[in-house]
Protein backbone atom coordinates (compact mmCIF):
# COMPACT_ATOMS: atom_id res chain seq x y z
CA UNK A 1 -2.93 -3.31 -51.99
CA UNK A 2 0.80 -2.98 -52.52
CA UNK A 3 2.51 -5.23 -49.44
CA UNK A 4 5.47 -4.11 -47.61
CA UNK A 5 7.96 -5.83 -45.67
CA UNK A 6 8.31 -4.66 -41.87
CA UNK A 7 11.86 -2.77 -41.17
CA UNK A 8 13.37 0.69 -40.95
CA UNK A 9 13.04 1.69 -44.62
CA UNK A 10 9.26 1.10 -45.13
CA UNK A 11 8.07 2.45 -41.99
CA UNK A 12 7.29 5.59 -43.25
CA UNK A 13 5.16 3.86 -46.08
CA UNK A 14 3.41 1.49 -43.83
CA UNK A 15 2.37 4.22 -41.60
CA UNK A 16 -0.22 5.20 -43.52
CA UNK A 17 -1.92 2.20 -42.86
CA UNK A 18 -1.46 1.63 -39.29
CA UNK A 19 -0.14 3.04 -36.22
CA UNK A 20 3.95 2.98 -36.20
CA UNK A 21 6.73 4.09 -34.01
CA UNK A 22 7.12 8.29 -33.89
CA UNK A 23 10.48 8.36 -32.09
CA UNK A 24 13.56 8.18 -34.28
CA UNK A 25 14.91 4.73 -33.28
CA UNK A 26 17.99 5.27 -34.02
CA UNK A 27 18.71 7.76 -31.16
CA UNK A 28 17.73 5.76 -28.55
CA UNK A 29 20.10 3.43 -26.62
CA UNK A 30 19.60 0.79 -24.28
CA UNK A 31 19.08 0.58 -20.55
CA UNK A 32 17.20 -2.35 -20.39
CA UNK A 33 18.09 -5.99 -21.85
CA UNK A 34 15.17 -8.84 -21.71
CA UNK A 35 16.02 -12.46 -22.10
CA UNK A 36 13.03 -14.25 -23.79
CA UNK A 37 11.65 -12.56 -26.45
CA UNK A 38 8.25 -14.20 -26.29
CA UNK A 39 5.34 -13.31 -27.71
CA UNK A 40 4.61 -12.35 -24.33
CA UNK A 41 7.29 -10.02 -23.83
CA UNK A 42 6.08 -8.47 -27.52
CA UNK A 43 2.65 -8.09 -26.26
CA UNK A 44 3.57 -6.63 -22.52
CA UNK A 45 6.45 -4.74 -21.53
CA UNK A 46 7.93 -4.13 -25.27
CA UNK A 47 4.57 -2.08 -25.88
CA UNK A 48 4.34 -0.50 -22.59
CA UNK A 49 8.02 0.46 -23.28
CA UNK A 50 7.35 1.60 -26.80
CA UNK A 51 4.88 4.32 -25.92
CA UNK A 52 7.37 5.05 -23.02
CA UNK A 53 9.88 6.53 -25.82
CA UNK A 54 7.17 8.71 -27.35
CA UNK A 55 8.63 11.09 -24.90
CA UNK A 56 12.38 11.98 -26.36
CA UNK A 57 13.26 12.13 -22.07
CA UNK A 58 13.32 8.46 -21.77
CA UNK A 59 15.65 8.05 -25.01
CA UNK A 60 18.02 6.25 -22.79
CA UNK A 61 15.33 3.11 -22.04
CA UNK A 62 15.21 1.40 -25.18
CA UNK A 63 15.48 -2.16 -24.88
CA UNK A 64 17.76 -5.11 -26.31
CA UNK A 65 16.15 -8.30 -26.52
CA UNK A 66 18.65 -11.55 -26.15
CA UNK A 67 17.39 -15.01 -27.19
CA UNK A 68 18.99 -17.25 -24.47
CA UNK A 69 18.41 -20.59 -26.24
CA UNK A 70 19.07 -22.82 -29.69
CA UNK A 71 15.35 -22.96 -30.00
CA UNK A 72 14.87 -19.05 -30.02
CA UNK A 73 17.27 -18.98 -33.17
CA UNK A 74 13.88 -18.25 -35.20
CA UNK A 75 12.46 -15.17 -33.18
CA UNK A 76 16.17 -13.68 -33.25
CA UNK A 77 16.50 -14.30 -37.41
CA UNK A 78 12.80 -12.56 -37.59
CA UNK A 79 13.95 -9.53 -35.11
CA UNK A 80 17.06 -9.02 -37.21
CA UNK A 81 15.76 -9.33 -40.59
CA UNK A 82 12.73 -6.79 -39.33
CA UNK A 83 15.24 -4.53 -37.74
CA UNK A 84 13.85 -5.43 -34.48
CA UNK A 85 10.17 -3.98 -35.43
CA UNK A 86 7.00 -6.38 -35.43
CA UNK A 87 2.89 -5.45 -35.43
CA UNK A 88 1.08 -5.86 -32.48
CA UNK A 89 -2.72 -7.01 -33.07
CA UNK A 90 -5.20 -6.76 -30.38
CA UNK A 91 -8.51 -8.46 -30.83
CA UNK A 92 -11.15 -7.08 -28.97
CA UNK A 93 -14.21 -8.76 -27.78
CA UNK A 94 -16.60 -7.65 -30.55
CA UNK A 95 -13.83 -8.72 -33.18
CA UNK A 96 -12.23 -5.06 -33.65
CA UNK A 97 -8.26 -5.65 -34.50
CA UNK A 98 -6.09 -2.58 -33.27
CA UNK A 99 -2.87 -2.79 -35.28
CA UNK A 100 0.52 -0.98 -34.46
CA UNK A 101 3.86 -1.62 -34.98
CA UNK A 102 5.86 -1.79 -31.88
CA UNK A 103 9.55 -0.26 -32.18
CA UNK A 104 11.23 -0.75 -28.85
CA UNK A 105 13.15 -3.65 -29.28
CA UNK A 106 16.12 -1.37 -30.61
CA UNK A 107 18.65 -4.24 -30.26
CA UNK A 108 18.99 -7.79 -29.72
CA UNK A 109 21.41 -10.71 -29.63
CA UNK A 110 21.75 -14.82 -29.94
CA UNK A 111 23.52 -16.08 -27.20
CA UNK A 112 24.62 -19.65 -28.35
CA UNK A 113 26.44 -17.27 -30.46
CA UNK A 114 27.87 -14.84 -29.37
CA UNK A 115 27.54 -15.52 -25.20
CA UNK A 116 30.18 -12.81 -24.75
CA UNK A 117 28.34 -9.97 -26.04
CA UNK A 118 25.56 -10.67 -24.11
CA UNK A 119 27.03 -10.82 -20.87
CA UNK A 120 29.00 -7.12 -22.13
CA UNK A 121 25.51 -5.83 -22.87
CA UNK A 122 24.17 -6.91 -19.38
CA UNK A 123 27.08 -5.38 -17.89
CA UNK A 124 27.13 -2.40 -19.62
CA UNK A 125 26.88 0.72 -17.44
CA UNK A 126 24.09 2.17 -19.75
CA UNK A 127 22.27 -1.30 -18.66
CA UNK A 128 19.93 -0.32 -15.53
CA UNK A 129 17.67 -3.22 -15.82
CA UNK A 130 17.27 -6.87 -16.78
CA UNK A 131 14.04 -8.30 -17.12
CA UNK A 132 13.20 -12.00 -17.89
CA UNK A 133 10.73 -14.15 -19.46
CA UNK A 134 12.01 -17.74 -19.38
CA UNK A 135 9.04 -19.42 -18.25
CA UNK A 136 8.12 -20.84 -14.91
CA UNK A 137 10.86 -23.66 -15.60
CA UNK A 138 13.46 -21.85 -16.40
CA UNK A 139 14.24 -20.96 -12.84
CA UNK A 140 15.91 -24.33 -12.02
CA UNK A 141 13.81 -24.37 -8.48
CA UNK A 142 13.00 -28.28 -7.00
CA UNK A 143 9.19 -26.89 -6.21
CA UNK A 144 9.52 -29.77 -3.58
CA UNK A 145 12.24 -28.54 -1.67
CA UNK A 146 12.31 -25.02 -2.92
CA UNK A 147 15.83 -25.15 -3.22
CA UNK A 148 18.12 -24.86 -6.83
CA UNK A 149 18.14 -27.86 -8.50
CA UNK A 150 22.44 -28.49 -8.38
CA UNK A 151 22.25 -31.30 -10.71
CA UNK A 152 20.80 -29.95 -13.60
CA UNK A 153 24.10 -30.66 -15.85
CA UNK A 154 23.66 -27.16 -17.71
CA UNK A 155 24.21 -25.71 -14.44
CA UNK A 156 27.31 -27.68 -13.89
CA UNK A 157 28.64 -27.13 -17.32
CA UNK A 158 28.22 -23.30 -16.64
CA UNK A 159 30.50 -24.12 -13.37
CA UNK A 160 33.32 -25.15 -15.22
CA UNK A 161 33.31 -23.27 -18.28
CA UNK A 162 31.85 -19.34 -17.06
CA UNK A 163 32.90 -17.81 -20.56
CA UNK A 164 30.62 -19.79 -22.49
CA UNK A 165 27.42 -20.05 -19.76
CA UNK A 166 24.00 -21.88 -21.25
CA UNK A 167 21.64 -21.23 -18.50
CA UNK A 168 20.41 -17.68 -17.09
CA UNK A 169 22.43 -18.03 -14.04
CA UNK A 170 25.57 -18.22 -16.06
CA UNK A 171 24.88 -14.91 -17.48
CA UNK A 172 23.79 -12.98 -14.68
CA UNK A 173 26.86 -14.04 -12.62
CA UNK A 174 29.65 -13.67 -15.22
CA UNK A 175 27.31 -10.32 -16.19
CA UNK A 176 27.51 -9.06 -12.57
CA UNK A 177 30.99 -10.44 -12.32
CA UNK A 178 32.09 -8.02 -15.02
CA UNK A 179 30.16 -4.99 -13.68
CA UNK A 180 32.12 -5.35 -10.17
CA UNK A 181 35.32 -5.57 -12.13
CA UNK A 182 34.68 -2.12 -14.38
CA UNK A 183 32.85 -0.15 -11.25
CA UNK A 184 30.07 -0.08 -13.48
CA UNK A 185 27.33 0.19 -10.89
CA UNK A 186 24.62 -1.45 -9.46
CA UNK A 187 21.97 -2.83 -11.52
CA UNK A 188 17.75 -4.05 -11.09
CA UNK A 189 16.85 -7.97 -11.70
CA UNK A 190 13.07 -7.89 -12.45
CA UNK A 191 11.49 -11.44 -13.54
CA UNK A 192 8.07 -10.81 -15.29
CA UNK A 193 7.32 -14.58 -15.03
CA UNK A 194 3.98 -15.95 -13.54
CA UNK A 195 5.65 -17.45 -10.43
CA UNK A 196 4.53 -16.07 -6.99
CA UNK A 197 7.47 -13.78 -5.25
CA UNK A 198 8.78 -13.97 -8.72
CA UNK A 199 11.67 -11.41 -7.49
CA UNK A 200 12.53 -12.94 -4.34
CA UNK A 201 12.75 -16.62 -5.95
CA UNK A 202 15.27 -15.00 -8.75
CA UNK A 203 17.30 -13.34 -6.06
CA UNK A 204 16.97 -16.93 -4.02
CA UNK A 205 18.23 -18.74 -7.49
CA UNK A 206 20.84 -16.67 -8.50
CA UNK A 207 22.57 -16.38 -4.73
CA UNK A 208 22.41 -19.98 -5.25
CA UNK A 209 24.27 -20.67 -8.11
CA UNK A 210 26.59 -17.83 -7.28
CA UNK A 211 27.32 -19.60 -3.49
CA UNK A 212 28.11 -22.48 -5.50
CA UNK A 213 30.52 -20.84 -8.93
CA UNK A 214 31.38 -17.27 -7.41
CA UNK A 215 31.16 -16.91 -3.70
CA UNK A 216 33.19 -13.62 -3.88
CA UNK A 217 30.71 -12.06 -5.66
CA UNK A 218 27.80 -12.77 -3.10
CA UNK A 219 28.29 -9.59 -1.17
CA UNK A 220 28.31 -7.24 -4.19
CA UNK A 221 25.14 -8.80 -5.86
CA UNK A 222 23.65 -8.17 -1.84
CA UNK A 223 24.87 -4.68 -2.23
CA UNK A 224 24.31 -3.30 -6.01
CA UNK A 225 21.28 -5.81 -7.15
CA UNK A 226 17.50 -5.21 -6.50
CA UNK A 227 14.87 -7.73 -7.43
CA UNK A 228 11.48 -6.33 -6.98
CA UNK A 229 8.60 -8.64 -7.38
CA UNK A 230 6.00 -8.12 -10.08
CA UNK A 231 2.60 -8.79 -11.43
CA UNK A 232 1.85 -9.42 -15.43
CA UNK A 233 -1.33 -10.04 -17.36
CA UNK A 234 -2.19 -10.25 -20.95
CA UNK A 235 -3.48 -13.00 -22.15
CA UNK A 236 -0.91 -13.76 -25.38
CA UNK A 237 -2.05 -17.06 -27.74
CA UNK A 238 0.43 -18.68 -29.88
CA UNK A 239 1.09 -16.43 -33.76
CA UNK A 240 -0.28 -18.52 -36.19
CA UNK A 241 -0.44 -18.73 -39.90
CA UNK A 242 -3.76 -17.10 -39.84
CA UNK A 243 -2.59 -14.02 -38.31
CA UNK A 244 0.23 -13.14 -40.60
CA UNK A 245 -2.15 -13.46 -43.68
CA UNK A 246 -5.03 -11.36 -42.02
CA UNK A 247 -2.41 -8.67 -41.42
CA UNK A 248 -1.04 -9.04 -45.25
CA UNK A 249 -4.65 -8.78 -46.21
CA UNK A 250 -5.43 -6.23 -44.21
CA UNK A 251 -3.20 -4.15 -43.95
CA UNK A 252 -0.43 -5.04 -46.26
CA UNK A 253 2.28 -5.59 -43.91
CA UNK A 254 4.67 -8.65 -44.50
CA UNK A 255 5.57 -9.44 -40.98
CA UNK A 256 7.33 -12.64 -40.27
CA UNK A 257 6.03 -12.72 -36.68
CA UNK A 258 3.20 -10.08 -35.20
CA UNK A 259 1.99 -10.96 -32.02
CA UNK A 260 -1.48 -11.36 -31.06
CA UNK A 261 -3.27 -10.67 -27.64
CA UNK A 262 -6.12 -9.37 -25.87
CA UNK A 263 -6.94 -5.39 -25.21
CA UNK A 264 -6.53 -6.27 -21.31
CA UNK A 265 -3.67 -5.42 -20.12
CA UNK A 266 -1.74 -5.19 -16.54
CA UNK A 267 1.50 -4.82 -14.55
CA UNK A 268 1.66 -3.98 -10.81
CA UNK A 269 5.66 -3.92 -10.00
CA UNK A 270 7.37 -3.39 -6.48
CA UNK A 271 9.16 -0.27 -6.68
CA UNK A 272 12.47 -1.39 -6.13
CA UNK A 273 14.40 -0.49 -8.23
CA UNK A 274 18.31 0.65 -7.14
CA UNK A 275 19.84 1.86 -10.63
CA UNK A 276 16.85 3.91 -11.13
CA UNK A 277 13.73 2.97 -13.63
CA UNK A 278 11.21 4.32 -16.23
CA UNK A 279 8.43 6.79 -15.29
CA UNK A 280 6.10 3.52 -16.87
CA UNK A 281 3.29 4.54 -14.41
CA UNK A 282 2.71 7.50 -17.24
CA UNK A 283 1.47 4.50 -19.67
CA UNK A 284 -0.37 3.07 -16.59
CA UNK A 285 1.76 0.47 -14.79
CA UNK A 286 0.85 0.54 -11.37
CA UNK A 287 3.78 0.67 -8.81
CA UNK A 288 3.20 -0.60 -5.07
CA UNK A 289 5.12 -1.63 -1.30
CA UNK A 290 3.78 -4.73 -1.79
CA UNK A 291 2.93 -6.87 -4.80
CA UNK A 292 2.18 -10.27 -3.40
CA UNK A 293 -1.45 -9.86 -3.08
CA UNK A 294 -1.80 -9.04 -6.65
CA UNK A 295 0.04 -11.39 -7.61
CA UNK A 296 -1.66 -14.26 -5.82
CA UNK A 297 -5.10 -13.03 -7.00
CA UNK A 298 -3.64 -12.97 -10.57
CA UNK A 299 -2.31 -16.93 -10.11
CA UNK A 300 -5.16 -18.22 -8.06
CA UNK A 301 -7.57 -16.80 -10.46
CA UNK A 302 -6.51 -16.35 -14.02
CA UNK A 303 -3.67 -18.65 -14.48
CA UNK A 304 -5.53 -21.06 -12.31
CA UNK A 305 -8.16 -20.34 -14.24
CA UNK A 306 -6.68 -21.43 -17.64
CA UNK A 307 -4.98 -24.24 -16.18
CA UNK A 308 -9.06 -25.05 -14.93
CA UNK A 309 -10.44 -24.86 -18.62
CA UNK A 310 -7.37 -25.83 -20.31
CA UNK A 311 -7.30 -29.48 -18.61
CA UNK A 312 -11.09 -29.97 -18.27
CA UNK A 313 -11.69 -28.67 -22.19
CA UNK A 314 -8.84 -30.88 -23.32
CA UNK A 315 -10.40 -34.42 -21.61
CA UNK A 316 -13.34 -33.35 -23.16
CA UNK A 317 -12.32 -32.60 -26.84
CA UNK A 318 -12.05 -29.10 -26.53
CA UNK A 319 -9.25 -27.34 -29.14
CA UNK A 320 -9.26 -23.57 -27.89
CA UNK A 321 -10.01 -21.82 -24.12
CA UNK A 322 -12.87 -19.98 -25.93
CA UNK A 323 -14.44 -23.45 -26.95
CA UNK A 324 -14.21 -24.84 -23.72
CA UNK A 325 -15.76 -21.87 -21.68
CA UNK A 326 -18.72 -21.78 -23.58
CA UNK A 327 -19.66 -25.22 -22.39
CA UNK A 328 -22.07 -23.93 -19.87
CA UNK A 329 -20.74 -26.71 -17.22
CA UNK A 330 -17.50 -26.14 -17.48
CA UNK A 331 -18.15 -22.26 -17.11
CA UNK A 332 -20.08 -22.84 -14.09
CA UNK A 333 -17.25 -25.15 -12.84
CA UNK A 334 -14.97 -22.77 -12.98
CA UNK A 335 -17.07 -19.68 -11.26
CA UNK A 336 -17.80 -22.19 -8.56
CA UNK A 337 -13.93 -22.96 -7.95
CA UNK A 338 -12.88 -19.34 -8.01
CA UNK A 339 -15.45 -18.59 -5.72
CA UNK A 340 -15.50 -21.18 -2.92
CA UNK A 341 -11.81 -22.46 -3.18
CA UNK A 342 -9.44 -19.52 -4.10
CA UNK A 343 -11.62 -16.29 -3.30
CA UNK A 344 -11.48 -17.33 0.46
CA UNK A 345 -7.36 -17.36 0.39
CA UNK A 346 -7.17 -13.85 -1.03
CA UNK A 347 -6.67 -10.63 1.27
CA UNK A 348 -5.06 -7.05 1.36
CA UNK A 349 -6.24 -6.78 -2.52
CA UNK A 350 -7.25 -2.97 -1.73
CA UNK A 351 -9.17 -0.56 -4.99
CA UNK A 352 -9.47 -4.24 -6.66
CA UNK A 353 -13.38 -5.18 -6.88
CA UNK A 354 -12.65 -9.22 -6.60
CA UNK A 355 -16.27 -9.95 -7.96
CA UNK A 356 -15.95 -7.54 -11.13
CA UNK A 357 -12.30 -8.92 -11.70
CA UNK A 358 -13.53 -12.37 -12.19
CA UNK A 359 -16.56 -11.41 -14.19
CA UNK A 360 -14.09 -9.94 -16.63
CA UNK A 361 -11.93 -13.15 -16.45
CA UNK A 362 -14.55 -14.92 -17.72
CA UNK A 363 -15.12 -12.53 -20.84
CA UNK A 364 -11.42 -12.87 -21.40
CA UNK A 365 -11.41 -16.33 -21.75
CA UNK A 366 -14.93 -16.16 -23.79
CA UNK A 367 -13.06 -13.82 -26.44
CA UNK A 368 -13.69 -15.64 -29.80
CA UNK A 369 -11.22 -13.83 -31.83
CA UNK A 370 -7.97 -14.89 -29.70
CA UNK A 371 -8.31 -18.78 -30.31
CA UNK A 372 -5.86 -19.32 -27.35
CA UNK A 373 -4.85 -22.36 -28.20
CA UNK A 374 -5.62 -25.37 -25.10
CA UNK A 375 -2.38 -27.07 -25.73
CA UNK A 376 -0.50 -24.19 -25.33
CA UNK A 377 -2.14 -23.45 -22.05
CA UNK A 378 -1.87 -27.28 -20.58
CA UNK A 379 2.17 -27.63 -21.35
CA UNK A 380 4.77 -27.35 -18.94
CA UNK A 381 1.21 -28.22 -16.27
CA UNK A 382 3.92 -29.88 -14.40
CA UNK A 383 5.65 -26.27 -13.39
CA UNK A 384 2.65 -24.54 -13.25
CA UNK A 385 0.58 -26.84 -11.52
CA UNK A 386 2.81 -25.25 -8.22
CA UNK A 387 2.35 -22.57 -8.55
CA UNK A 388 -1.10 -21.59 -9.97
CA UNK A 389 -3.30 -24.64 -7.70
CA UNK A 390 -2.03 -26.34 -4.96
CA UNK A 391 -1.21 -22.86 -2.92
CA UNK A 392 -4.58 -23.09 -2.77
CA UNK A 393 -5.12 -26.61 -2.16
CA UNK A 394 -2.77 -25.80 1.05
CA UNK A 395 -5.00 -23.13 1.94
CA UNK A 396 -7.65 -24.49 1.79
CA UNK A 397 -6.80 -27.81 3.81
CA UNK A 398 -5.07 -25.73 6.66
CA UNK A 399 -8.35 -23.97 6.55
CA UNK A 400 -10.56 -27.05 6.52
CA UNK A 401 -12.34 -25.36 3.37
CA UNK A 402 -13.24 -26.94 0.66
CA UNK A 403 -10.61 -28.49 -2.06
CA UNK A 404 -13.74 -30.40 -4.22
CA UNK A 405 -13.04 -28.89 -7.32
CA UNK A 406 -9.37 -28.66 -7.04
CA UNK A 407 -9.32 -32.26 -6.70
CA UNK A 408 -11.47 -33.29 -9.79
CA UNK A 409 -9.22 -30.21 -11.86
CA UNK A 410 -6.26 -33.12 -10.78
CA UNK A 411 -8.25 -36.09 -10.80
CA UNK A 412 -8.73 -34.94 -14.85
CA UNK A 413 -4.86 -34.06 -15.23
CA UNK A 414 -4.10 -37.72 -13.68
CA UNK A 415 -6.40 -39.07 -16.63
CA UNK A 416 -4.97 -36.09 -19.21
CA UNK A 417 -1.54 -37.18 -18.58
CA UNK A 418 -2.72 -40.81 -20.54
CA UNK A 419 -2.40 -38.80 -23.41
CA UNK A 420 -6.00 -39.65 -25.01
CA UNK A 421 -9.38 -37.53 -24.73
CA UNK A 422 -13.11 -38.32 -24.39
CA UNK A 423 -13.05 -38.62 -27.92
CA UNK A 424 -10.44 -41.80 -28.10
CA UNK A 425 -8.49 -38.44 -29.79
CA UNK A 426 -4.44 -38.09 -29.36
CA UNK A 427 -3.86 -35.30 -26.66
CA UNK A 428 -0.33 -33.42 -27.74
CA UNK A 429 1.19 -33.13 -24.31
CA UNK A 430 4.26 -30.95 -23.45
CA UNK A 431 5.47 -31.31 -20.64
CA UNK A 432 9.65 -31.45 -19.02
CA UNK A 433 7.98 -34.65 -17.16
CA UNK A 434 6.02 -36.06 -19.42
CA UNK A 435 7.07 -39.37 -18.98
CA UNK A 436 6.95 -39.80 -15.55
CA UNK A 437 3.45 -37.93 -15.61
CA UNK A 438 2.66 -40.53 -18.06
CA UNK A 439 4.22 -43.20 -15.99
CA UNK A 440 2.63 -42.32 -12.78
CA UNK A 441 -0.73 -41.76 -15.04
CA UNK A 442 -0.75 -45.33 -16.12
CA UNK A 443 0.06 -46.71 -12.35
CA UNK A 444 -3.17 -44.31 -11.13
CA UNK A 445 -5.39 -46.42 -13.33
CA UNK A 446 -5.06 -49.39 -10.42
CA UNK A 447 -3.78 -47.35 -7.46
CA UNK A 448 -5.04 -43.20 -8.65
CA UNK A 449 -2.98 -41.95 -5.46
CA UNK A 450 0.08 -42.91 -7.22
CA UNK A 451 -0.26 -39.91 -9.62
CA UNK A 452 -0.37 -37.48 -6.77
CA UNK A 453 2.96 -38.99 -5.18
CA UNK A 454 4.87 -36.72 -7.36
CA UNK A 455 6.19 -34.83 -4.94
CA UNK A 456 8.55 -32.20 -7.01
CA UNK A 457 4.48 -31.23 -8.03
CA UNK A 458 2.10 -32.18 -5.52
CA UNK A 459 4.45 -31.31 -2.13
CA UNK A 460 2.70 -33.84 0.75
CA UNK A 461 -0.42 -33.47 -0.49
CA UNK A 462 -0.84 -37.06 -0.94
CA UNK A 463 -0.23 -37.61 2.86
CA UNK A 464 -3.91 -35.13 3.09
CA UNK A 465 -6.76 -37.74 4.12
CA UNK A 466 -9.26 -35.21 3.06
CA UNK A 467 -7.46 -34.26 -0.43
CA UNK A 468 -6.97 -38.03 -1.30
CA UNK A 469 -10.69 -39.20 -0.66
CA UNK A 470 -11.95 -35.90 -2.85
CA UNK A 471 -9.43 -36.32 -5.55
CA UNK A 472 -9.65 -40.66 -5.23
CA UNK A 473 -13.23 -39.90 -5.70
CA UNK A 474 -13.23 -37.51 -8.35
CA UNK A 475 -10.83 -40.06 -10.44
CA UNK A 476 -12.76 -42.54 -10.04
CA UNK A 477 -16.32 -41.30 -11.38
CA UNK A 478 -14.94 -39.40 -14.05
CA UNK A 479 -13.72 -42.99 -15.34
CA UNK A 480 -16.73 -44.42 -14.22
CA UNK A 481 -19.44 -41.70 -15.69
CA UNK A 482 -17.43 -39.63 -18.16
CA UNK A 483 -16.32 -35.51 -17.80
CA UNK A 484 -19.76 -34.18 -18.41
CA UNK A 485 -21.77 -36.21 -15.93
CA UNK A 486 -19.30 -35.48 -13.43
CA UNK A 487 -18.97 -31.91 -13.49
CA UNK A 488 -22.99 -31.09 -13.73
CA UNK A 489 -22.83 -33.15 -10.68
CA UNK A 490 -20.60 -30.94 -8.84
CA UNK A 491 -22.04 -28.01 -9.90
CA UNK A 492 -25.50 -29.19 -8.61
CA UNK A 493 -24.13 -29.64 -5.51
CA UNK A 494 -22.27 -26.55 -4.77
């Protein structure tokens, strides 16, 4: 099979072999930039947005994709030696691959090197939207205090030197800064990041740093910026090695970086949206008043739910989700948590069958062919650990409900964070507090509330008689009797 590489020229060659692109590229023109082009982003709204332009009357949506950081410099080289095209590869559950090449990345830029044409591009009157994916982290928020983090010294170095900004905030403001300046008009924020009231905690952040660098500005931005929330889901594993060969094989496509992810696919968005937006809900994005129910089902249960197998399938010697969930234990684990500690917080989820939903979480994470890989899932816990569990911890305790399982899913993290499995194995941790998780980890081996003193993670939970007996508990037998043991326990007694 004669192999081609993926860009402009050979397109018409390698669609013969798989679905590609049948919109001519080069007239459409960009009204939406993204910052973090992810495999996420590749596998979500790119694709959504790709069969979007089938239609020749939303020419004018194309997107241009801007890698924000010295560590994206590889996606960016792959985009621009590919002319912005890569193959999407969905695995079913009975091992079918569906293969296209996605083509609505029409643009993109590095910003360490050229900051000033990205903050142009955001402020370009064309520009109706900017959507993010920087990762729960990346939205410089103290989860204890829920306020912007004003010592983070990329944040003061974007202060004092606006032309050349580092962080996201930078951008946006000097971005919005220039679109007051030219009358270019108003403009939609939409964060497609798994944080609950993603678009009210990017308006929240931004109004921050712009109170603190450009005050003036603070009553445009109120004026001519939107930020509806929204809901995403696709589960989207790490490219590896494997991948790009299977294509070559399979296909004959030389692509430097496909993306793989599961057929499931979803995105319920606020509709919000001031400088106008997409007709998406033709390729089935669902558009609602309120998102926040959806979005806390989506957390409470399927991130949760990762976070669930990831940490309990790591302790345990576990390498992928798919691994893990097939340990009958930890599979009943899980059902038992979603159903007697975060089902009970969820409400207003109308047309969404809560029982069906998690039956196909489960198949999801049982999907042999996506090999999601467990480390991936378990770093940055410390971020998502906010956001995905201890909502429902809270619940839970206001509710005097059960928080048993919660507290043995953080009991194992506590022991995780040592950095060593079941197996006396090396567990690869990343994690923006590693060390003091591993700090606070060793100290919890004499005194295990210390690990749950971290308040930037846990809030006051630590101050919770009832949490700190289940979770002192739970640390203490899984040392005791080992991960297995334990959790057929709990499961025989729930």
């Amino acid at each position: 099979m004669k192999h081609y590489k993926l860009n402009n020229s050979n397109l018409s060659a390698i669609s013969e072999r798989v679905a590609v692109p049948n919109y001519n590229r080069q007239n459409i023109t960009t009204g939406i930039v993204h910052v973090g082009v992810g495999g996420f982003h590749r596998a979500h709204e790119a694709m959504y947005i790709d069969q979007l332009l089938e239609d020749t009357a939303n020419a004018n949506w194309g997107i241009c994709g801007v890698a924000l950081l010295n560590f994206d410099q590889k996606i960016y080289n792959v985009l621009k030696d590919q002319d912005g095209l890569y193959t999407l590869i969905i695995k079913e559950l009975d091992g079918t691959l569906t293969k296209e090449v996605i083509g609505s990345i029409t643009e993109y830029l590095f910003a360490p090197d050229s900051p000033k044409a990205v903050i142009e591009k955001m402020a370009d009157k064309a520009t109706k939207i900017i959507t993010l994916t920087i990762t729960e982290g990346g939205y410089n928020l103290n989860e204890a205090t829920g306020t912007f983090n004003y010592d983070n010294l990329a944040i003061i170095a974007d202060k004092n030197n606006p032309s050349d900004p580092k962080t996201i905030f930078g951008y946006l403001t000097q971005a919005l800064k220039v679109r007051q300046a030219q009358n270019n008009g108003a403009v939609t924020i939409l964060s497609c990041d798994n944080i609950e009231g993603n678009g009210h905690v990017t308006k929240k952040m931004l109004l921050a740093y712009v109170q603190f660098a450009e005050p003036e500005l603070l009553d445009w931005i109120e004026a001519n910026v939107s930020f509806p929330n929204s809901m995403v889901d696709r589960i989207t594993p790490a490219t590896v090695s494997s991948d790009m060969q299977l294509l070559l094989e399979t296909s004959g496509i030389d692509d430097q970086w496909p993306v793989v992810c599961e057929s499931f696919q979803q995105w319920v968005i606020e509709d919000d949206f001031i400088a106008g937006r997409p007709n998406l809900e033709v390729v089935g994005v669902q558009f609602v008043k309120d998102v926040a129910p959806f979005e806390k089902m989506k957390l409470g249960l399927l991130n949760a739910g990762h976070s669930v197998v990831g940490i309990l399938g790591s302790l345990m010697g576990y390498n992928t989700i798919d691994e893990a969930i097939h340990n009958p234990e930890i599979a009943q684990f899980l059902a038992n948590y979603l159903d007697n500690e975060v089902t009970p917080t969820l409400n207003n989820l109308e047309g969404v069958d809560l029982a069906q939903y998690k039956k196909t979480l489960v198949a999801r994470f049982s999907n042999v062919y996506i090999k999601d890989q467990i480390e991936r899932i378990c770093s940055e816990t410390s971020a998502k650990m906010p956001k995905f569990i201890m909502p429902t911890v809270v619940s839970q305790l206001t509710a005097n409900r059960t928080v048993t399982n919660a507290a043995f899913v953080i009991a194992a993290w506590a022991i995780y964070s040592l950095g060593i499995n079941e197996k006396n194995e090396r567990i690869t941790i990343k994690d923006a507090l590693q060390d003091l998780l591993f700090a606070k980890a060793q100290l919890a081996q004499t005194n295990p509330i210390t690990f749950i003193q971290i308040e930037a993670v846990f809030g006051s939970v630590s101050t919770s008689e009832v949490f700190v007996k289940a979770y002192t508990k739970a640390y203490n037998d899984i040392n005791a009797y080992g991960m297995t043991k334990c959790i057929i326990e709990l499961n025989s007694n729930s």
